[in-house]
Protein backbone atom coordinates (compact mmCIF):
# COMPACT_ATOMS: atom_id res chain seq x y z
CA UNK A 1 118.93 105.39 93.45
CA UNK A 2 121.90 103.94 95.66
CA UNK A 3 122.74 100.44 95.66
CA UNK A 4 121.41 99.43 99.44
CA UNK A 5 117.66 100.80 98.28
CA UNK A 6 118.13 98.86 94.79
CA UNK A 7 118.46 95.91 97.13
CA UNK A 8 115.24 95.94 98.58
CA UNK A 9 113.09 96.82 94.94
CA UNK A 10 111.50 93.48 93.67
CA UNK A 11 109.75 93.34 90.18
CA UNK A 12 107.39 90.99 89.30
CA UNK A 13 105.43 89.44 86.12
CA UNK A 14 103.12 86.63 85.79
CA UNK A 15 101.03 85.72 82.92
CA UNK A 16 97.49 83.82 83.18
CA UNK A 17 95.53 81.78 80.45
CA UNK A 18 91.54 81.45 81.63
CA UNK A 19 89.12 80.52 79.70
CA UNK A 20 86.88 83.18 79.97
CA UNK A 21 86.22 86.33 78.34
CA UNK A 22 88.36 89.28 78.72
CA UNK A 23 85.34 91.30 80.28
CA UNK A 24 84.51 88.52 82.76
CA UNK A 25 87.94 88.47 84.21
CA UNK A 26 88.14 92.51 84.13
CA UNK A 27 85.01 92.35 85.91
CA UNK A 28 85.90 90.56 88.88
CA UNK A 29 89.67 91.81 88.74
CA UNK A 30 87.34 95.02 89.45
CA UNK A 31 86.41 94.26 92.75
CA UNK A 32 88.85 93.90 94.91
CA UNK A 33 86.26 93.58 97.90
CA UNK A 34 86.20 90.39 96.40
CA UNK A 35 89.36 88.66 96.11
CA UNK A 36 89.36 87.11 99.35
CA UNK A 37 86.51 84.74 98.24
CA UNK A 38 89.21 83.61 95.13
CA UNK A 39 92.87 84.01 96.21
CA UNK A 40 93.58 82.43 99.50
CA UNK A 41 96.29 84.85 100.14
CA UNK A 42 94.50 87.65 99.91
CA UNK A 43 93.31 87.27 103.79
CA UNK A 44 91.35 90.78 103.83
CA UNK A 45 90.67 93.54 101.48
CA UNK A 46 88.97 96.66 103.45
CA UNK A 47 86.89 99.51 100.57
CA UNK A 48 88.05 102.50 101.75
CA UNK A 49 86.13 104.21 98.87
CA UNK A 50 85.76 104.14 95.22
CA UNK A 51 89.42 103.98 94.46
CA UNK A 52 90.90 102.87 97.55
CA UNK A 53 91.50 100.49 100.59
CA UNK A 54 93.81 98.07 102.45
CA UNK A 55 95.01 94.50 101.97
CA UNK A 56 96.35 92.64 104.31
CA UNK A 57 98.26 89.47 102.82
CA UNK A 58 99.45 86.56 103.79
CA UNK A 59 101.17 83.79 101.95
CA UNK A 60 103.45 80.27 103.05
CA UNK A 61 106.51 82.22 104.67
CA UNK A 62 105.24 83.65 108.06
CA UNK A 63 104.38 87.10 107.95
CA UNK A 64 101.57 89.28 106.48
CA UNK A 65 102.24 92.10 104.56
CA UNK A 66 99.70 94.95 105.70
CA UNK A 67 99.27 97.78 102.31
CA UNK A 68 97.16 101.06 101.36
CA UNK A 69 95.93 100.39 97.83
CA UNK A 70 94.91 103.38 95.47
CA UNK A 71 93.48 103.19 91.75
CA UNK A 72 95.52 104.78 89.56
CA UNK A 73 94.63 103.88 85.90
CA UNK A 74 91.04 102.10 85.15
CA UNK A 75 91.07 101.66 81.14
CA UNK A 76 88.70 98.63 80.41
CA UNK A 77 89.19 99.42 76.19
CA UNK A 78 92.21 98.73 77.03
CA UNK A 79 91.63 96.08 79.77
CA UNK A 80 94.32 98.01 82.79
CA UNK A 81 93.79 98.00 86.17
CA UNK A 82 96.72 99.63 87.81
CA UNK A 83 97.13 100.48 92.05
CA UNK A 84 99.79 102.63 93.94
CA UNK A 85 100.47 100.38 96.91
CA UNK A 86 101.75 101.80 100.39
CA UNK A 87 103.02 100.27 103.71
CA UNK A 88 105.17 97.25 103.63
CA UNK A 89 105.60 97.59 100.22
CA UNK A 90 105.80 100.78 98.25
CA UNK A 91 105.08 100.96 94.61
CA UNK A 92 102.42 99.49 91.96
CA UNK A 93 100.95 96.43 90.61
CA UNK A 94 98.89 96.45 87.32
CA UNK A 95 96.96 93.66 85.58
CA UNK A 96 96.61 93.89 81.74
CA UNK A 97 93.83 91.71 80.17
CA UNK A 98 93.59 90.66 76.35
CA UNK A 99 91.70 88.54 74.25
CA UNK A 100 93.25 85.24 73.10
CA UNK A 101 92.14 82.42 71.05
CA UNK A 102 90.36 81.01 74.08
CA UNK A 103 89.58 83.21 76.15
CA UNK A 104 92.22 85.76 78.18
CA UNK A 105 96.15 86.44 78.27
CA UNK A 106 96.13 88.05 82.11
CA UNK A 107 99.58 89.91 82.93
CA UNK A 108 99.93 90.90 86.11
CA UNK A 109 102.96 93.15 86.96
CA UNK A 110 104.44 94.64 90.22
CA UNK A 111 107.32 96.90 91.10
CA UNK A 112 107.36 97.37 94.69
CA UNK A 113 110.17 98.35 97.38
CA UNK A 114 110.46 96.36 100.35
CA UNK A 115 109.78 99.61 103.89
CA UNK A 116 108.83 96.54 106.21
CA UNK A 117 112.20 96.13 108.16
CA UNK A 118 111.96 92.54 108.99
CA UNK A 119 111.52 91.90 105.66
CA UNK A 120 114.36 94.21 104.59
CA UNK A 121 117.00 91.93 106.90
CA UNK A 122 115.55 89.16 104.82
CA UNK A 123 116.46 90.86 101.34
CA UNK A 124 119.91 89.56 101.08
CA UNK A 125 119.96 85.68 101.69
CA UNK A 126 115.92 85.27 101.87
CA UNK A 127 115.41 87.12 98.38
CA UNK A 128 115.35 83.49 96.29
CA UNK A 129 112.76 82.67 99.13
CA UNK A 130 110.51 85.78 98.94
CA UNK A 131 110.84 85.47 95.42
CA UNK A 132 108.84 81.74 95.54
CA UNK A 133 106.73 82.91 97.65
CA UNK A 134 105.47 85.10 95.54
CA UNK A 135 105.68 82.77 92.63
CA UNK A 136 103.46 80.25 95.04
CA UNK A 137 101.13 82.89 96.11
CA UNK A 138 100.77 84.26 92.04
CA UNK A 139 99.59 80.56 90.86
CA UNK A 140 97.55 80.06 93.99
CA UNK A 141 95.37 83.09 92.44
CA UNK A 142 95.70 82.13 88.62
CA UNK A 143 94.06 79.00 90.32
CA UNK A 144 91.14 80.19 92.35
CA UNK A 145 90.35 83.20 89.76
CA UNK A 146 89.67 80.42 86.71
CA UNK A 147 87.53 78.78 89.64
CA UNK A 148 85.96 81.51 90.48
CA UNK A 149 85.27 82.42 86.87
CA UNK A 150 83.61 78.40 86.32
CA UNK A 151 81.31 78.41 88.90
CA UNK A 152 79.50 81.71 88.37
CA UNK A 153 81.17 83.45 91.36
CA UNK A 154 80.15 81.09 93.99
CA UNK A 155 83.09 80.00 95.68
């Protein structure tokens, strides 16, 4: 890979503590349909079929970030949910989810390259920005999935 694409590649890893079970949070994790009604920034999720769709998201810097999402790995022994993502980003997120003492350890990793242009120009001096963004947009969704999780799925 040359140095100007290495530029634009971000990687990403956040780890959430819920209190709920491991198969709870896999469950819902599951339906991506859903995640609109629990992470804010999620602003539209569109079931293409059983392993596939769009997002379209949106977090506080303003643009929306408009991807193809495709299953790749569903291993609930080993609690892995993994996507190939296409569009403005290119590459893959996975979430990981483990038993703890109470409740679930939730990893959720993402190596992506930046194709939108606008967003490319911003690489350089806006990367400490995009990178908060994300960190904002991560514990907005650690937040309204353990919400999610206490009130039954009724948010």
């Amino acid at each position: 890979m040359d140095r100007h694409r290495h530029r634009y590649r971000y990687r990403f890893r956040s780890v959430w503590e819920l209190d709920a079970p491991p198969g709870a949070v896999l469950a819902v994790l599951s339906r991506p349909g859903d995640y609109p009604r629990w992470w804010p920034q999620v602003r539209a999720v569109t079931v293409l079929g059983e392993d596939r769709g769009t997002v379209r998201v949106r977090s506080l810097l303003p643009y929306e970030l408009n991807l193809a999402a495709r299953a790749v790995r569903r291993d609930p022994a080993a609690g892995v949910l993994e996507i190939a993502l296409r569009g403005d980003l290119d590459g893959w997120a996975r979430w990981t989810v483990t038993a703890q003492s109470r409740g679930s350890r939730v990893v959720y990793e993402q190596e992506v390259e930046v194709r939108r242009p606008l967003l490319r120009r911003l690489t350089g001096p806006g990367r400490p920005l995009l990178r908060a963004n994300h960190a904002l947009m991560m514990r907005a969704g650690r937040r309204g999935l353990a919400a999610y999780l206490r009130t039954g799925h009724r948010i």
